[in-house]
N, C-alpha and C. Protein backbone atom coordinates (compact mmCIF):
# COMPACT_ATOMS: atom_id res chain seq x y z
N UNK A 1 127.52 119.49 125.16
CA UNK A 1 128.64 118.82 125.77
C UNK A 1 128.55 117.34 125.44
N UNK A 2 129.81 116.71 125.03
CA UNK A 2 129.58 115.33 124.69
C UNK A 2 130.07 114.09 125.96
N UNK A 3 129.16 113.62 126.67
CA UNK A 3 129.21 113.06 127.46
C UNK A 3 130.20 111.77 127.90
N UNK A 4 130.35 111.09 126.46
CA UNK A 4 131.40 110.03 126.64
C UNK A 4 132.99 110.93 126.89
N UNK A 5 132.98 112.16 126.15
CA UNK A 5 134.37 113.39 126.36
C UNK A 5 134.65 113.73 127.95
N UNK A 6 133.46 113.61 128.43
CA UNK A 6 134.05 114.28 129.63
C UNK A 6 133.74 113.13 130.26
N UNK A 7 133.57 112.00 130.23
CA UNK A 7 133.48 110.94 131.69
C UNK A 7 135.09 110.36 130.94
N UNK A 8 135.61 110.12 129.62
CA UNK A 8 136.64 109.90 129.28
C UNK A 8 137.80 110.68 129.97
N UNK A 9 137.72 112.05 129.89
CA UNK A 9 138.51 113.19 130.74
C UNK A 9 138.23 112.90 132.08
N UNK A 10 137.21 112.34 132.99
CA UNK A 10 137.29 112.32 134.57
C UNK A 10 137.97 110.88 134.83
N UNK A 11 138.32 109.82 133.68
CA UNK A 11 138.79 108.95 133.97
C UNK A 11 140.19 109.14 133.58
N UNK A 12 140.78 109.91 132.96
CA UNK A 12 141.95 110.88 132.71
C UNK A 12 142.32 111.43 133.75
N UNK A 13 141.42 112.23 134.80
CA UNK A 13 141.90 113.19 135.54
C UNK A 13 141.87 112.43 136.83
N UNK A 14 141.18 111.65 136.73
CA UNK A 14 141.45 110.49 138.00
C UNK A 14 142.99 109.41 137.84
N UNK A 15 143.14 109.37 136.19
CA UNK A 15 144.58 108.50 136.55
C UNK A 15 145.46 109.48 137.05
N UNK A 16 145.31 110.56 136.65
CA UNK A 16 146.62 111.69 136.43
C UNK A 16 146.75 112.04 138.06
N UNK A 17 145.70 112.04 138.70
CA UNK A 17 145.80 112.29 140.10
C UNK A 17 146.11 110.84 140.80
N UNK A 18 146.09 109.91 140.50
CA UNK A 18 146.75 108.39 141.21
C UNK A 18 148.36 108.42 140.86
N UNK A 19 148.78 108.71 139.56
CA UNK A 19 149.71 108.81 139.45
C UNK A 19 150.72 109.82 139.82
N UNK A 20 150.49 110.82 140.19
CA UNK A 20 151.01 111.90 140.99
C UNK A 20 151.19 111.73 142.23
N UNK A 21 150.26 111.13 142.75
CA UNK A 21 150.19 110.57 143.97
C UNK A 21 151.15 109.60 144.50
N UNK A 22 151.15 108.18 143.44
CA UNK A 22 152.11 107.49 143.81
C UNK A 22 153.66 108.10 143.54
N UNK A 23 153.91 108.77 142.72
CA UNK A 23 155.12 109.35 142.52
C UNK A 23 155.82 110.04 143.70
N UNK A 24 154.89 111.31 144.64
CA UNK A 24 155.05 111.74 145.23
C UNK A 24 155.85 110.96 146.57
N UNK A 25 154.89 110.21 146.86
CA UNK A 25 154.87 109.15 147.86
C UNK A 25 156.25 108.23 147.39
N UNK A 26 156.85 107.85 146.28
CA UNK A 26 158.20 107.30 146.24
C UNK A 26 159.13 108.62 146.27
N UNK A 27 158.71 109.96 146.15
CA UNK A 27 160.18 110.60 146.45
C UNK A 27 160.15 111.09 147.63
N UNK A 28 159.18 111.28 148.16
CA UNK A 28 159.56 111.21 149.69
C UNK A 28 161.04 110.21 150.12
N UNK A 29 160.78 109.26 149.63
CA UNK A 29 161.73 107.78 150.35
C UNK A 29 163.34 108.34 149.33
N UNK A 30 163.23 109.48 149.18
CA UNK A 30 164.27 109.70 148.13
C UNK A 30 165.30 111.06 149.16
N UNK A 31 166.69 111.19 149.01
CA UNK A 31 167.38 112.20 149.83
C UNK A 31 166.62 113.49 149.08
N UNK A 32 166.98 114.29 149.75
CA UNK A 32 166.91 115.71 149.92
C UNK A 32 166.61 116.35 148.52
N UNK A 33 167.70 116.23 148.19
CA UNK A 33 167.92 117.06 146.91
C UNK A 33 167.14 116.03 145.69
N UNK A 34 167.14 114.95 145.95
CA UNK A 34 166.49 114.28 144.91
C UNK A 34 165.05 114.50 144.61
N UNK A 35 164.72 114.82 145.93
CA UNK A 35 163.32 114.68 146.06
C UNK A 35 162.93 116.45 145.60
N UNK A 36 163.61 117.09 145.60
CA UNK A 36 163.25 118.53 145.13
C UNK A 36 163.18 118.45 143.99
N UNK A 37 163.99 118.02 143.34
CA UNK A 37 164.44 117.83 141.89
C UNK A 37 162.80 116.80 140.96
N UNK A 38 162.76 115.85 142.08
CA UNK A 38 161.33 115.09 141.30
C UNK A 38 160.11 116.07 141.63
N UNK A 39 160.10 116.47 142.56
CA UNK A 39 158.85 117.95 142.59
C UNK A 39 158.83 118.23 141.61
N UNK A 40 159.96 119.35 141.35
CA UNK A 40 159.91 120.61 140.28
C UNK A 40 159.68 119.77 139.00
N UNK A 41 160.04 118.48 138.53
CA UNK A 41 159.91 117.90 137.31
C UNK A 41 158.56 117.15 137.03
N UNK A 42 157.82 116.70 138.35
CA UNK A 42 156.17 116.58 138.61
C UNK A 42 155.77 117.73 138.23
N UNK A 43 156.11 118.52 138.67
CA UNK A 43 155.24 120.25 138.95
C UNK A 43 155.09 120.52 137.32
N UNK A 44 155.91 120.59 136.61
CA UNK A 44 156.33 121.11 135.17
C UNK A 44 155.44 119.83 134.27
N UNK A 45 155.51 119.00 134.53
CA UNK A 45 154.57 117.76 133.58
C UNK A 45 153.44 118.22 134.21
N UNK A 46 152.70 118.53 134.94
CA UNK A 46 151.38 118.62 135.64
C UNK A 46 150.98 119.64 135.00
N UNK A 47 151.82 120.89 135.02
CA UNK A 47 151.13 121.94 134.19
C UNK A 47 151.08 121.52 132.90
N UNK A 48 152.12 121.05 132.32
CA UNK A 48 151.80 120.58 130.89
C UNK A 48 150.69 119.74 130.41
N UNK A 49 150.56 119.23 130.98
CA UNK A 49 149.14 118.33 131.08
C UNK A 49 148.29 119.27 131.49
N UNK A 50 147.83 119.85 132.25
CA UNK A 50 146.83 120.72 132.77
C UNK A 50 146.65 121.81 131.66
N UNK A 51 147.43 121.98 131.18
CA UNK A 51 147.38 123.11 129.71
C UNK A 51 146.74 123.03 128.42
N UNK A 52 147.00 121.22 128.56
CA UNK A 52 146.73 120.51 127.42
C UNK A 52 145.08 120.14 127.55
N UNK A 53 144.67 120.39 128.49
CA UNK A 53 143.32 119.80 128.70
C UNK A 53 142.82 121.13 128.85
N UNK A 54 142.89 122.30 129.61
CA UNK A 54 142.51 123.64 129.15
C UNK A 54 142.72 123.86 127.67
N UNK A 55 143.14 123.56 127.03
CA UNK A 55 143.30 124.25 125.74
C UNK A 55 141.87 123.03 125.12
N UNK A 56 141.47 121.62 125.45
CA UNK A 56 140.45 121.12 124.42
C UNK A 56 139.41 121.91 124.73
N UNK A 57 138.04 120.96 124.88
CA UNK A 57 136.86 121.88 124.84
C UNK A 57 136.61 121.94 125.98
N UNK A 58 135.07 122.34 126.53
CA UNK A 58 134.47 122.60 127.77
C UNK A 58 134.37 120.73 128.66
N UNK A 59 133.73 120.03 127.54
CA UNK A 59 133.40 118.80 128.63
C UNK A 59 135.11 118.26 128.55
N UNK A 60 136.13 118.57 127.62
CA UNK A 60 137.33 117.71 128.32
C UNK A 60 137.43 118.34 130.12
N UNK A 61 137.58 119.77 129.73
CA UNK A 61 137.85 120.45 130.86
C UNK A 61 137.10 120.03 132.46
N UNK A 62 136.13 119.93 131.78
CA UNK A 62 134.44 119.91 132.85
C UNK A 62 134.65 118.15 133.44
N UNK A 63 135.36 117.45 132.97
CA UNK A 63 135.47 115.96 132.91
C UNK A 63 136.78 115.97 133.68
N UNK A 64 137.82 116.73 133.30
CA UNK A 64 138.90 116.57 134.07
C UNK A 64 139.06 117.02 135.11
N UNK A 65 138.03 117.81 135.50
CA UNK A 65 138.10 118.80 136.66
C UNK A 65 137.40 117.46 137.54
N UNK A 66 136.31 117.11 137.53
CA UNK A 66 135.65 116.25 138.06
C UNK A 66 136.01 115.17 138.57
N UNK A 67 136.68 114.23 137.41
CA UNK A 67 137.49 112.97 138.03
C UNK A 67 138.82 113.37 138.97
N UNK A 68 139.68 114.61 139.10
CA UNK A 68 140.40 114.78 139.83
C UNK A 68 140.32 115.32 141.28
N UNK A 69 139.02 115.84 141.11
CA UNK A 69 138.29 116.01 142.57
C UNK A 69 137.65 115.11 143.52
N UNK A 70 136.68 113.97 142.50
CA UNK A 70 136.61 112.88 143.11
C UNK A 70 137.31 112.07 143.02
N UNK A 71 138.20 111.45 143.00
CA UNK A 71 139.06 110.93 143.17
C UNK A 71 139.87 110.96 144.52
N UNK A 72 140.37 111.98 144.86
CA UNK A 72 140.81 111.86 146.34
C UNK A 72 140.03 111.35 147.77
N UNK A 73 138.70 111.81 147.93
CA UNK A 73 138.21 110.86 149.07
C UNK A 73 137.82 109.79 148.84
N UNK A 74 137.44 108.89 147.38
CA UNK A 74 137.18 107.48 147.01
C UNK A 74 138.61 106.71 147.41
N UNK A 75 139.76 107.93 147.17
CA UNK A 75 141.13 106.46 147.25
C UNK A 75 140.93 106.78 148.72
N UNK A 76 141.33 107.36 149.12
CA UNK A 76 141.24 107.53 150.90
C UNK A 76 140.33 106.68 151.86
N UNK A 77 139.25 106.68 150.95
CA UNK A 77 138.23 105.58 151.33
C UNK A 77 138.28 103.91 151.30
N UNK A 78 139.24 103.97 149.93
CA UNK A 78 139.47 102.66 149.62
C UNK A 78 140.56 102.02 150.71
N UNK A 79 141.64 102.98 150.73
CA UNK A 79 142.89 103.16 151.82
C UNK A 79 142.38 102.64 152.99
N UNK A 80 141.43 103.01 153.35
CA UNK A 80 141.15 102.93 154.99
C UNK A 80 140.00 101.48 154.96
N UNK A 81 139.08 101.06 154.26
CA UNK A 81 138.49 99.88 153.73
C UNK A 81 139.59 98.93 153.86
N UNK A 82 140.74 99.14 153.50
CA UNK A 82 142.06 97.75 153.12
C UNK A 82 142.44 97.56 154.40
N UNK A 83 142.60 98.96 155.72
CA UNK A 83 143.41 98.39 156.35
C UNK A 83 142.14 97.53 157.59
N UNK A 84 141.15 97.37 157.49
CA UNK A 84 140.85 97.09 158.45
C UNK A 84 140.71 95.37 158.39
């Protein structure tokens, strides 16, 4: 496994999960139907991306899996660090 591949892929799978994130969080503030409409068009890029990184090798995979897992309680952490 090539090590710079997969810490490259967890820093991949950590943007890809910030950016989903913030997206989400602006269509909320969006009507009804808009906001369904940016789901299903998140949802469809996410798999495409997620396909694209299943299809390289083991450490892209093994790297992307990783940075997108940690990633959620570090921002949460950071989140709650800001407000105090």
């Amino acid at each position: 496994m090539n090590h710079l591949t997969a810490l490259a892929s967890a820093a991949f799978g950590s943007t890809i999960y910030l950016v989903t994130f913030s997206t989400v969080r602006r269509l909320n503030q969006l009507s009804p139907r808009a906001k369904v409409t940016g789901l299903v068009v998140t949802g469809m890029v996410l798999c495409a991306v997620i396909g694209n990184v299943a299809f390289g090798s083991l450490s892209v995979t093994l790297g992307f899996i990783v940075g997108g897992g940690l990633t959620p309680p570090v921002h949460r952490w950071i989140l709650q660090r800001r407000k105090r």
